[in-house]
PDB file of N, CA and C in Angstrom:
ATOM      1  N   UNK A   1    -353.273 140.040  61.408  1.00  0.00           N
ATOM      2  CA  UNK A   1    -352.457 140.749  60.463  1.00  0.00           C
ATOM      3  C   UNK A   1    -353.035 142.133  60.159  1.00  0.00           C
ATOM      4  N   UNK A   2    -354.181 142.026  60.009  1.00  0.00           N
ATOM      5  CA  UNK A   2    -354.904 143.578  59.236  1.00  0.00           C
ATOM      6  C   UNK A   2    -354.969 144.692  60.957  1.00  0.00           C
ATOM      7  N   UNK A   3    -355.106 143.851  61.836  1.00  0.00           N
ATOM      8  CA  UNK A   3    -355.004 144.708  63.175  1.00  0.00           C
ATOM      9  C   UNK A   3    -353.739 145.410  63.382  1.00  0.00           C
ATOM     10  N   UNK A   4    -352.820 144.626  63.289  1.00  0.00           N
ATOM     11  CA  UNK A   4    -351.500 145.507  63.107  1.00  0.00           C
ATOM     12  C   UNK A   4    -351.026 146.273  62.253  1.00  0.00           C
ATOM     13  N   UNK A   5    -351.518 146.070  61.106  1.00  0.00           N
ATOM     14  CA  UNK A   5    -351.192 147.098  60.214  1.00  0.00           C
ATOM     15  C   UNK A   5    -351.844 148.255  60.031  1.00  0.00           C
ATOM     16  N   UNK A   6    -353.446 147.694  60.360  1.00  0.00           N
ATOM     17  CA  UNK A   6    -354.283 149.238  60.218  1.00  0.00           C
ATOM     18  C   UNK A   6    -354.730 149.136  61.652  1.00  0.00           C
ATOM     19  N   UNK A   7    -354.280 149.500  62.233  1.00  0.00           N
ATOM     20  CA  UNK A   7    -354.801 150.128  63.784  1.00  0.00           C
ATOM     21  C   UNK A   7    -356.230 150.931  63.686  1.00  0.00           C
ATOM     22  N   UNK A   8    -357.076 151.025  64.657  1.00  0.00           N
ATOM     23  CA  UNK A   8    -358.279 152.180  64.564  1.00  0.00           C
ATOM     24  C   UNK A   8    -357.483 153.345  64.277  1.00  0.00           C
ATOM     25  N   UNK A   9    -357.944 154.335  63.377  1.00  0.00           N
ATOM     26  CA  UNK A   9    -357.410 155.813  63.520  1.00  0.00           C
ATOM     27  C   UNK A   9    -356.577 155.555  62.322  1.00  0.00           C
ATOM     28  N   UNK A  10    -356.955 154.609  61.188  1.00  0.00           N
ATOM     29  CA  UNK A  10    -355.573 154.579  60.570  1.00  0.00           C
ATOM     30  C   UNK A  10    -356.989 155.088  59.197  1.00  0.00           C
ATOM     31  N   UNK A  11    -356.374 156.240  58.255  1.00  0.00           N
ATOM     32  CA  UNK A  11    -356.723 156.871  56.909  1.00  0.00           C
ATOM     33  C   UNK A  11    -357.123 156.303  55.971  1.00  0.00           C
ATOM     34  N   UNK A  12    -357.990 156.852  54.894  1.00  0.00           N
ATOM     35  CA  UNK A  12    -358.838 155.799  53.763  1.00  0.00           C
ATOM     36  C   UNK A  12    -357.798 155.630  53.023  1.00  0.00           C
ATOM     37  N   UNK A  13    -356.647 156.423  53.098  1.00  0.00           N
ATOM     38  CA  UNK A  13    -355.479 156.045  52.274  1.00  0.00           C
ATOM     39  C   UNK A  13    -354.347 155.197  52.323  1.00  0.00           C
ATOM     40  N   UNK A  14    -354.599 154.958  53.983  1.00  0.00           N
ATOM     41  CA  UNK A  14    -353.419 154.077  54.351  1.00  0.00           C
ATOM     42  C   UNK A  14    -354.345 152.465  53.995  1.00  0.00           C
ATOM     43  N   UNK A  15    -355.670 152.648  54.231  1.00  0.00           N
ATOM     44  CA  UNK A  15    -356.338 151.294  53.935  1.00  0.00           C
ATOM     45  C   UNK A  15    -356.222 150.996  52.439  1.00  0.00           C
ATOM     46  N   UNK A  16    -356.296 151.979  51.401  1.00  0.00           N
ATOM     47  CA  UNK A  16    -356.291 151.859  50.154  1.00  0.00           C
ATOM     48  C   UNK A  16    -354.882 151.144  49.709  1.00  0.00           C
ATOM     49  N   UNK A  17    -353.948 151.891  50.523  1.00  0.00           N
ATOM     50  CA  UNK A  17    -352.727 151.639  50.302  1.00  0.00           C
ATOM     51  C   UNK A  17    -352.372 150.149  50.691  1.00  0.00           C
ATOM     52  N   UNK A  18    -352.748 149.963  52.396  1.00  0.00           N
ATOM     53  CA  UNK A  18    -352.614 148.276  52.365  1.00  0.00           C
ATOM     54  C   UNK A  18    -353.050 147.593  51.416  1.00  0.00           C
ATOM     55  N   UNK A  19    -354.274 148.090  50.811  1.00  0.00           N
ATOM     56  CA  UNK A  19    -354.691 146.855  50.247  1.00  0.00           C
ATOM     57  C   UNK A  19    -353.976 146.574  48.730  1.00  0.00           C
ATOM     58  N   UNK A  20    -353.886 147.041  48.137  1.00  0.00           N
ATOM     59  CA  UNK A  20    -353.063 147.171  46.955  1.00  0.00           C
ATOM     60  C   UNK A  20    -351.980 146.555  46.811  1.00  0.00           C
ATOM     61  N   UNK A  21    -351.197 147.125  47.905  1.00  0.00           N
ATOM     62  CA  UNK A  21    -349.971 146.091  48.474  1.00  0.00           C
ATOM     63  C   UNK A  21    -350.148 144.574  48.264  1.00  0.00           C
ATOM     64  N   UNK A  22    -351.900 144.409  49.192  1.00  0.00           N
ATOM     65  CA  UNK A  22    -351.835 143.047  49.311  1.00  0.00           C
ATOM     66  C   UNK A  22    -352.431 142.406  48.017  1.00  0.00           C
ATOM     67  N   UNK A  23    -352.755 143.033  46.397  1.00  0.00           N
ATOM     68  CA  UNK A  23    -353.176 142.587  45.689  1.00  0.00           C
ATOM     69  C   UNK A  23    -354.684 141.967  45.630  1.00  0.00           C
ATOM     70  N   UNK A  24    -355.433 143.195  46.867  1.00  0.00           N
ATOM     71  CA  UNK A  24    -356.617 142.689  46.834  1.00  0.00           C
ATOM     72  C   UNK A  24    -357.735 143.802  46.610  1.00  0.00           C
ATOM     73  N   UNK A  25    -358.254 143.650  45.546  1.00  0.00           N
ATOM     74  CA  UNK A  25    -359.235 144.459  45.042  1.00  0.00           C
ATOM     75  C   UNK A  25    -360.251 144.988  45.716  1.00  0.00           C
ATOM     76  N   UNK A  26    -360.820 146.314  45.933  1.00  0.00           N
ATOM     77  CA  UNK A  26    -361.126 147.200  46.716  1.00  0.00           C
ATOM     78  C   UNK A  26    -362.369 148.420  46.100  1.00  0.00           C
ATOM     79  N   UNK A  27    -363.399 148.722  46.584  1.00  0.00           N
ATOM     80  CA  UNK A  27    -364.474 149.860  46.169  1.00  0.00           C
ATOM     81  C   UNK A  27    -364.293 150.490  47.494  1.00  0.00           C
ATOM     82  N   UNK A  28    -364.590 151.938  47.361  1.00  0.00           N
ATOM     83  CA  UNK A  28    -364.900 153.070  48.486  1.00  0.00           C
ATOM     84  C   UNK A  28    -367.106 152.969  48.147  1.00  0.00           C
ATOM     85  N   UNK A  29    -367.062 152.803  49.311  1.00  0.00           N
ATOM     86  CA  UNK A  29    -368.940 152.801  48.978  1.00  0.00           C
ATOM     87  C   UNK A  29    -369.284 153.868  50.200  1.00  0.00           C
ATOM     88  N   UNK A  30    -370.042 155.424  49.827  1.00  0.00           N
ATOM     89  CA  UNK A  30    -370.686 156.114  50.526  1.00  0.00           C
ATOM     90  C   UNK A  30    -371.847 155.855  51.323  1.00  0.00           C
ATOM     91  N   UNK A  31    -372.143 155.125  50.580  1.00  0.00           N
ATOM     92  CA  UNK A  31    -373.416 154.377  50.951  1.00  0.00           C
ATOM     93  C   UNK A  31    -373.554 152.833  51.471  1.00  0.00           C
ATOM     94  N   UNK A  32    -373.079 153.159  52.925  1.00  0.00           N
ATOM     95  CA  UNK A  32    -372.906 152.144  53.954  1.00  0.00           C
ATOM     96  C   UNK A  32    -373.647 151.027  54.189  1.00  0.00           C
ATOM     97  N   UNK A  33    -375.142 151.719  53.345  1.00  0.00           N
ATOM     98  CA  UNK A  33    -376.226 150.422  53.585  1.00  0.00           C
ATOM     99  C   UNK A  33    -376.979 149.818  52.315  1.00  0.00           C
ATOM    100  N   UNK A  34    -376.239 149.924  51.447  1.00  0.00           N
ATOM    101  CA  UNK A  34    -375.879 149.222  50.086  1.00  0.00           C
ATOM    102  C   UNK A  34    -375.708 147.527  50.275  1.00  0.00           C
ATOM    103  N   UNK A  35    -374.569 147.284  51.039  1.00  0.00           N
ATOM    104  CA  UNK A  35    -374.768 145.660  51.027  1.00  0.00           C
ATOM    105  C   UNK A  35    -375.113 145.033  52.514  1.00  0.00           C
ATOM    106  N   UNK A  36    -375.969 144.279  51.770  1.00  0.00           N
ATOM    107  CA  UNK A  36    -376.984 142.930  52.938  1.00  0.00           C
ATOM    108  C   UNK A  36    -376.623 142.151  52.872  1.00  0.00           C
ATOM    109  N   UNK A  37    -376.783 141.571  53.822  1.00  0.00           N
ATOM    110  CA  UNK A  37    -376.819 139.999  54.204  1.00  0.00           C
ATOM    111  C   UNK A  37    -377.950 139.399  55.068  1.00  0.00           C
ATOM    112  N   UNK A  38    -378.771 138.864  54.765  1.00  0.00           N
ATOM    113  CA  UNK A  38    -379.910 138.595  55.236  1.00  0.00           C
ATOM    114  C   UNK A  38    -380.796 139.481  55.940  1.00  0.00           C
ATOM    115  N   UNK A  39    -380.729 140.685  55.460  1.00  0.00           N
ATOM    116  CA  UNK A  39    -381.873 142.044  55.260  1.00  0.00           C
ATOM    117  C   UNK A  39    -380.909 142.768  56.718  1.00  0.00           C
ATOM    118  N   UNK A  40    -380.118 142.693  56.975  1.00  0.00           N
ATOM    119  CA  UNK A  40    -378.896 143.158  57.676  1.00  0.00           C
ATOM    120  C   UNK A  40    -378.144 144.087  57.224  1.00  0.00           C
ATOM    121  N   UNK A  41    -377.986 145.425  57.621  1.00  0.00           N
ATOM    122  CA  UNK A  41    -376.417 146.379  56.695  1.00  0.00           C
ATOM    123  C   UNK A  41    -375.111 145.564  57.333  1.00  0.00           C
ATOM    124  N   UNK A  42    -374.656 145.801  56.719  1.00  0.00           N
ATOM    125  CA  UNK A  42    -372.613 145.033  56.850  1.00  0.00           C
ATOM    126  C   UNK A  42    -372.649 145.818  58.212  1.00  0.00           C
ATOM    127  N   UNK A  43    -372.931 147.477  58.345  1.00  0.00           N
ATOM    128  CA  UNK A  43    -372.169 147.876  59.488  1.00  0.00           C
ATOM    129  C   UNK A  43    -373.436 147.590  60.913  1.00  0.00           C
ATOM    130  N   UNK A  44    -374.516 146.946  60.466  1.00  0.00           N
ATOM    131  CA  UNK A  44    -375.244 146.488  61.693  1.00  0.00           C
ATOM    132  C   UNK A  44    -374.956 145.171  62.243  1.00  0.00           C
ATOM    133  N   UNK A  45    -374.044 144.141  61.077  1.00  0.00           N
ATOM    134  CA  UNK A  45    -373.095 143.022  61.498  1.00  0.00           C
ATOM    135  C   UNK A  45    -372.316 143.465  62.280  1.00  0.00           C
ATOM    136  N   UNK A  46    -371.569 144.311  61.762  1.00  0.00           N
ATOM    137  CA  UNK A  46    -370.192 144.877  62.195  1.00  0.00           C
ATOM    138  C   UNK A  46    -370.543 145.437  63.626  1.00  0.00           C
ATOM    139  N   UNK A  47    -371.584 145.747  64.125  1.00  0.00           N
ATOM    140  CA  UNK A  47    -372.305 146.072  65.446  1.00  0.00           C
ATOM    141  C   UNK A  47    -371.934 147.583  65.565  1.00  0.00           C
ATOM    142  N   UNK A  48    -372.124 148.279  64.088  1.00  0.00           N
ATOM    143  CA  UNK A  48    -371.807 150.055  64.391  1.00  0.00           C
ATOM    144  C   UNK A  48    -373.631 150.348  63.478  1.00  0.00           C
ATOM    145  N   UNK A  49    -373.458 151.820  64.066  1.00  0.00           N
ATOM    146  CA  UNK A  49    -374.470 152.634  63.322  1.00  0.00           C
ATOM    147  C   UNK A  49    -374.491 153.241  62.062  1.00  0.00           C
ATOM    148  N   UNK A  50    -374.877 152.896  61.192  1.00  0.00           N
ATOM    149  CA  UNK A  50    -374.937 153.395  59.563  1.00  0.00           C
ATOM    150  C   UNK A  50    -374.797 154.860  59.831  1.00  0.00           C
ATOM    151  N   UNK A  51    -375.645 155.702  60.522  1.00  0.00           N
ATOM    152  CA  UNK A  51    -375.631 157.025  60.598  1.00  0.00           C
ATOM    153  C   UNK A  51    -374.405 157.946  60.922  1.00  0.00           C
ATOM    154  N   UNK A  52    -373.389 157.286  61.631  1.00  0.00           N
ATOM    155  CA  UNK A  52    -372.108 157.809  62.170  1.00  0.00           C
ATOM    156  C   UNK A  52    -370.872 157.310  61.196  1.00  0.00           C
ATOM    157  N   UNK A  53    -371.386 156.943  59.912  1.00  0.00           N
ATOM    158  CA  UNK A  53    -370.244 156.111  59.052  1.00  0.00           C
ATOM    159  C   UNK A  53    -370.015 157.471  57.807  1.00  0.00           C
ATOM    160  N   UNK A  54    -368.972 157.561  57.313  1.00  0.00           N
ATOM    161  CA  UNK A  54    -368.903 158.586  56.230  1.00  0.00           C
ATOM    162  C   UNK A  54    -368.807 157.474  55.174  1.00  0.00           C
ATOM    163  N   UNK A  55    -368.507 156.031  55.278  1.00  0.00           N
ATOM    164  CA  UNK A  55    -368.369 155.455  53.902  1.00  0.00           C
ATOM    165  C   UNK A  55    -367.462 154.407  54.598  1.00  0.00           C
ATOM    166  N   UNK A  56    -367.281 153.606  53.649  1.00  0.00           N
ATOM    167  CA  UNK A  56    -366.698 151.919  54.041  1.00  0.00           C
ATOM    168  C   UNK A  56    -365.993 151.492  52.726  1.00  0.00           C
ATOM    169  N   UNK A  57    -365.173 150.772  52.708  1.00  0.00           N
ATOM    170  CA  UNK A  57    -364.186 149.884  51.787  1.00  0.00           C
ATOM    171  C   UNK A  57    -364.634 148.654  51.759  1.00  0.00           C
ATOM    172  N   UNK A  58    -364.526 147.795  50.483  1.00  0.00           N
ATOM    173  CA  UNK A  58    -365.215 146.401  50.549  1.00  0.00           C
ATOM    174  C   UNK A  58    -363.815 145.800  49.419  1.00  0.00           C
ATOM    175  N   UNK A  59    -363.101 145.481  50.357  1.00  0.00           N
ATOM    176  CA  UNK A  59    -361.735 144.580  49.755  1.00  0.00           C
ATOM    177  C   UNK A  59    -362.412 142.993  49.718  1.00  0.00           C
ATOM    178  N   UNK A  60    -361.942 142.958  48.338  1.00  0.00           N
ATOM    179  CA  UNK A  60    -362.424 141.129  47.793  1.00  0.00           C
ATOM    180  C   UNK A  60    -361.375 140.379  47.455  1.00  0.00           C
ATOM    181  N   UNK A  61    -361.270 139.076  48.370  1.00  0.00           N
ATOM    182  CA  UNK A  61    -360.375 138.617  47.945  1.00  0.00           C
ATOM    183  C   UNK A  61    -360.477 137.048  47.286  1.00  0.00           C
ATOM    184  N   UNK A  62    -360.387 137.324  45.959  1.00  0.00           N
ATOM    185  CA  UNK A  62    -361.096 135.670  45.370  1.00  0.00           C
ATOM    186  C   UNK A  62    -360.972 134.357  45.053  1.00  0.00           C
ATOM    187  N   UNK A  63    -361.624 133.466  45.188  1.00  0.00           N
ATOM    188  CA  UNK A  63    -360.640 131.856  45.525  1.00  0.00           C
ATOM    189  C   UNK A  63    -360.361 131.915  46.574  1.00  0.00           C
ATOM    190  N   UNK A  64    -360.980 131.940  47.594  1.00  0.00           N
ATOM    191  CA  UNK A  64    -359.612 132.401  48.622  1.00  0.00           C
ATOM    192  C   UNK A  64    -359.930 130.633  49.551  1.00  0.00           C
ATOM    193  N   UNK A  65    -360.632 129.957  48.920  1.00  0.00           N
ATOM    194  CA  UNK A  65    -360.472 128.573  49.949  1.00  0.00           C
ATOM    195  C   UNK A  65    -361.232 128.395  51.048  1.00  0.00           C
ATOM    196  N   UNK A  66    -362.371 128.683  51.354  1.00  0.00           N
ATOM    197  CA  UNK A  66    -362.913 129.311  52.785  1.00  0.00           C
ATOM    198  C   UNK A  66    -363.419 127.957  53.190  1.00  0.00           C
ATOM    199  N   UNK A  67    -363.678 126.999  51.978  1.00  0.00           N
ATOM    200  CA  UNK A  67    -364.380 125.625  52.495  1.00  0.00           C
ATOM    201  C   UNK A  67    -363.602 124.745  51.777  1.00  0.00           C
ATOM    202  N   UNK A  68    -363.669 123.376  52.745  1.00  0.00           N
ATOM    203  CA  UNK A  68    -362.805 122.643  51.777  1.00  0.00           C
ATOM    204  C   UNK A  68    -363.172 121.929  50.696  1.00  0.00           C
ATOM    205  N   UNK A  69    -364.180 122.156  50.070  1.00  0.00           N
ATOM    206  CA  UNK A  69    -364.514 121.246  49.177  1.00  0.00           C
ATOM    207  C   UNK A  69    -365.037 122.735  48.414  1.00  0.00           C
ATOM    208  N   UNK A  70    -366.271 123.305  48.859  1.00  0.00           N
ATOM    209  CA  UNK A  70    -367.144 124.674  47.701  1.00  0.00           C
ATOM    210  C   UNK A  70    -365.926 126.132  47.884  1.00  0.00           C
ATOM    211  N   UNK A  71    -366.135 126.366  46.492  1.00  0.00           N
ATOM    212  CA  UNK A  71    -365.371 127.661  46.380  1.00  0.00           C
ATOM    213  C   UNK A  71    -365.963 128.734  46.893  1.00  0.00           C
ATOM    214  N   UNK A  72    -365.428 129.754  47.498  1.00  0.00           N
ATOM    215  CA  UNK A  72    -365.820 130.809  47.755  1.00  0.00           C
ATOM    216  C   UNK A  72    -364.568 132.290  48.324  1.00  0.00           C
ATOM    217  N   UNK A  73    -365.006 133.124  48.494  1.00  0.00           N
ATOM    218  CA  UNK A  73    -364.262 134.548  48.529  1.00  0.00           C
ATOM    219  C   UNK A  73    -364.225 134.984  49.992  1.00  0.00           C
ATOM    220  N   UNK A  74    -363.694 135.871  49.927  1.00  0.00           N
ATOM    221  CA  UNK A  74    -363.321 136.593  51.512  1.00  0.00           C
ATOM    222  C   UNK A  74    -363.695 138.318  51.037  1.00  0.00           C
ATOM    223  N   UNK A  75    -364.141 138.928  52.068  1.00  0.00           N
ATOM    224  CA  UNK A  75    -365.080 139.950  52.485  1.00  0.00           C
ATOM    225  C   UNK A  75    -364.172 140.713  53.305  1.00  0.00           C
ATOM    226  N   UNK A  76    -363.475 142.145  52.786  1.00  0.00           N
ATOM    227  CA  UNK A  76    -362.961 142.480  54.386  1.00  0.00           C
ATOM    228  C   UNK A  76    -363.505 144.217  53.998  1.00  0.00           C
ATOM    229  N   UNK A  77    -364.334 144.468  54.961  1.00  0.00           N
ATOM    230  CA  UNK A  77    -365.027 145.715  55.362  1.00  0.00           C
ATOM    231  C   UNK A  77    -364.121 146.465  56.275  1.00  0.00           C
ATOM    232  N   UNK A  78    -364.333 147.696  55.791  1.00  0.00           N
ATOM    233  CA  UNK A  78    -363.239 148.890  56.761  1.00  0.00           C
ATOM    234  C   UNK A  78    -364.262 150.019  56.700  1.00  0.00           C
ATOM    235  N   UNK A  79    -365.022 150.397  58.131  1.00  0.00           N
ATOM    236  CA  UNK A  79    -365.199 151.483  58.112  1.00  0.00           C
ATOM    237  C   UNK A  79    -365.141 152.738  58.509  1.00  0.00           C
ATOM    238  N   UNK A  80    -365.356 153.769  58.334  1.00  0.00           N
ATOM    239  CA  UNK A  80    -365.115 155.100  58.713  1.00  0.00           C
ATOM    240  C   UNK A  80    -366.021 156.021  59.074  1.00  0.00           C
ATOM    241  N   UNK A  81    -365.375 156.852  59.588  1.00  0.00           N
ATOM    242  CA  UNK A  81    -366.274 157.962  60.999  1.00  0.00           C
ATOM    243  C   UNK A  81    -366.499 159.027  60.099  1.00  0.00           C
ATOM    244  N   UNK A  82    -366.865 159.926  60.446  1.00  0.00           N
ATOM    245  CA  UNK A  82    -367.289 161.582  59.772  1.00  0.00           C
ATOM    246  C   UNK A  82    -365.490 162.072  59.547  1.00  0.00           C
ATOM    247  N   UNK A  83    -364.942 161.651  60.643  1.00  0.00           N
ATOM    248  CA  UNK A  83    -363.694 162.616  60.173  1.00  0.00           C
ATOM    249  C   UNK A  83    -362.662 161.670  59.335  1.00  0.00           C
ATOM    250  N   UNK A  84    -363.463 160.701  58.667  1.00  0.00           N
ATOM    251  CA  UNK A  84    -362.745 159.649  57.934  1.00  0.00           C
ATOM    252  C   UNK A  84    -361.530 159.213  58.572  1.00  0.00           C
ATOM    253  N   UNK A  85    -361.937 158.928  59.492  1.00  0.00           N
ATOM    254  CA  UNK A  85    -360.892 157.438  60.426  1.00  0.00           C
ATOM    255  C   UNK A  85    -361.307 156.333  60.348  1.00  0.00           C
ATOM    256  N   UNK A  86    -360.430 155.088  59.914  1.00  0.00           N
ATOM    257  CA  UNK A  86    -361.090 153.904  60.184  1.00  0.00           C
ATOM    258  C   UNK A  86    -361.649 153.941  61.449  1.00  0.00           C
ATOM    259  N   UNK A  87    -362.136 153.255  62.025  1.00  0.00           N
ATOM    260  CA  UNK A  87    -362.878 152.333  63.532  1.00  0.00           C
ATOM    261  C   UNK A  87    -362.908 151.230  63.231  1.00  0.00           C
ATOM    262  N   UNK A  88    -363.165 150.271  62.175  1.00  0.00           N
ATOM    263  CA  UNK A  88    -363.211 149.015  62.872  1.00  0.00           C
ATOM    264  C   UNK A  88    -363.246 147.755  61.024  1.00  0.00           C
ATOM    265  N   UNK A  89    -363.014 146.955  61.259  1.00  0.00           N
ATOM    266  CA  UNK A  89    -363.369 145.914  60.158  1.00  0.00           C
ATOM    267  C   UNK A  89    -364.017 145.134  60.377  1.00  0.00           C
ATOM    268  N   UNK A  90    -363.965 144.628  59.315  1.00  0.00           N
ATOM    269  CA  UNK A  90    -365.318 142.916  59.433  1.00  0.00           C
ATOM    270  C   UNK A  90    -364.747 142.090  58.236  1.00  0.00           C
ATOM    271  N   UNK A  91    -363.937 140.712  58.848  1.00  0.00           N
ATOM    272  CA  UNK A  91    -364.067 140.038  57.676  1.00  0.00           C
ATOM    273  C   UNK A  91    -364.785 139.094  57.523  1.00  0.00           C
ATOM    274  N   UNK A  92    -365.239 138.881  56.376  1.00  0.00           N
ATOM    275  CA  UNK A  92    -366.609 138.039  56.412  1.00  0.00           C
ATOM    276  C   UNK A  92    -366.336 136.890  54.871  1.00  0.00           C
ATOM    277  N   UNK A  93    -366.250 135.897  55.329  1.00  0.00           N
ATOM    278  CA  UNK A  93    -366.030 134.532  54.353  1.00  0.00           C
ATOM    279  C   UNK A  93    -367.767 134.299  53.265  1.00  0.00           C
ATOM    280  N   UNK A  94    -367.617 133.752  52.319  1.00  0.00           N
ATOM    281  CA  UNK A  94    -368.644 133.561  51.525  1.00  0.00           C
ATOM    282  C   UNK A  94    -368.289 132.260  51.136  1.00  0.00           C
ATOM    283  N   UNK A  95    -369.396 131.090  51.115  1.00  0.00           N
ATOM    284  CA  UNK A  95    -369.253 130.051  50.463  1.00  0.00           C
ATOM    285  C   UNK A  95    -370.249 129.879  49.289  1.00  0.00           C
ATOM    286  N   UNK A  96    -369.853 129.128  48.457  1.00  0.00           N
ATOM    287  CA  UNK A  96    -370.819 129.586  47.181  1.00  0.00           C
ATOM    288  C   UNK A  96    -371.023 128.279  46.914  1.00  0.00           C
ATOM    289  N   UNK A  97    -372.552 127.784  47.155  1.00  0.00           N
ATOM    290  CA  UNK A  97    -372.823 126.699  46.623  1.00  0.00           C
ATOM    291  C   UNK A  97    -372.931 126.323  45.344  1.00  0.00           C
ATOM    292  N   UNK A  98    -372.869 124.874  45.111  1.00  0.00           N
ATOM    293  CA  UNK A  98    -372.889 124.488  43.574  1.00  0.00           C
ATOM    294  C   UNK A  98    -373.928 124.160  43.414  1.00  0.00           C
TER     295      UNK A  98
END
């Protein structure tokens, strides 16, 4: 779904804009290597270079069911080039133990 709608090459505004649409809450972060995951940046998951990123989107989407029994959220990363084009996402599930 998010491939078809935001193609690579698609604007921080058209991502802002999907997401809103989809009622899912959203930060612009300049600072690409702000969130970890096991001493990992998101965009060294994402298999890009922090240095070539102008900034990234971190859409949260909550409850979202990821396990069937523990609650947890959904993760969807969008990031962007120097000339602020998307390139690429990452969605990434969280389970939250009890």
């Amino acid at each position: 779904m998010i491939r078809f709608a935001l193609p690579p090459g698609s604007s921080r505004e058209q991502v802002e804009t999907w997401l809103q649409k989809q009622k899912i809450e959203f930060v612009f972060q300049q600072d690409v290597k702000a969130d970890r995951i096991n001493d990992k940046t998101i965009p060294e998951i994402a298999g890009l270079n922090s240095c070539e990123l102008s900034g990234m989107i971190r859409g949260t989407i909550r409850d979202a069911h990821v396990d069937l029994i523990l609650p947890g959220d959904i993760e969807i990363y969008f990031f962007f080039d120097s000339n602020g084009k998307m390139i690429k996402h990452l969605v990434y599930p969280w389970v939250y133990f009890l």
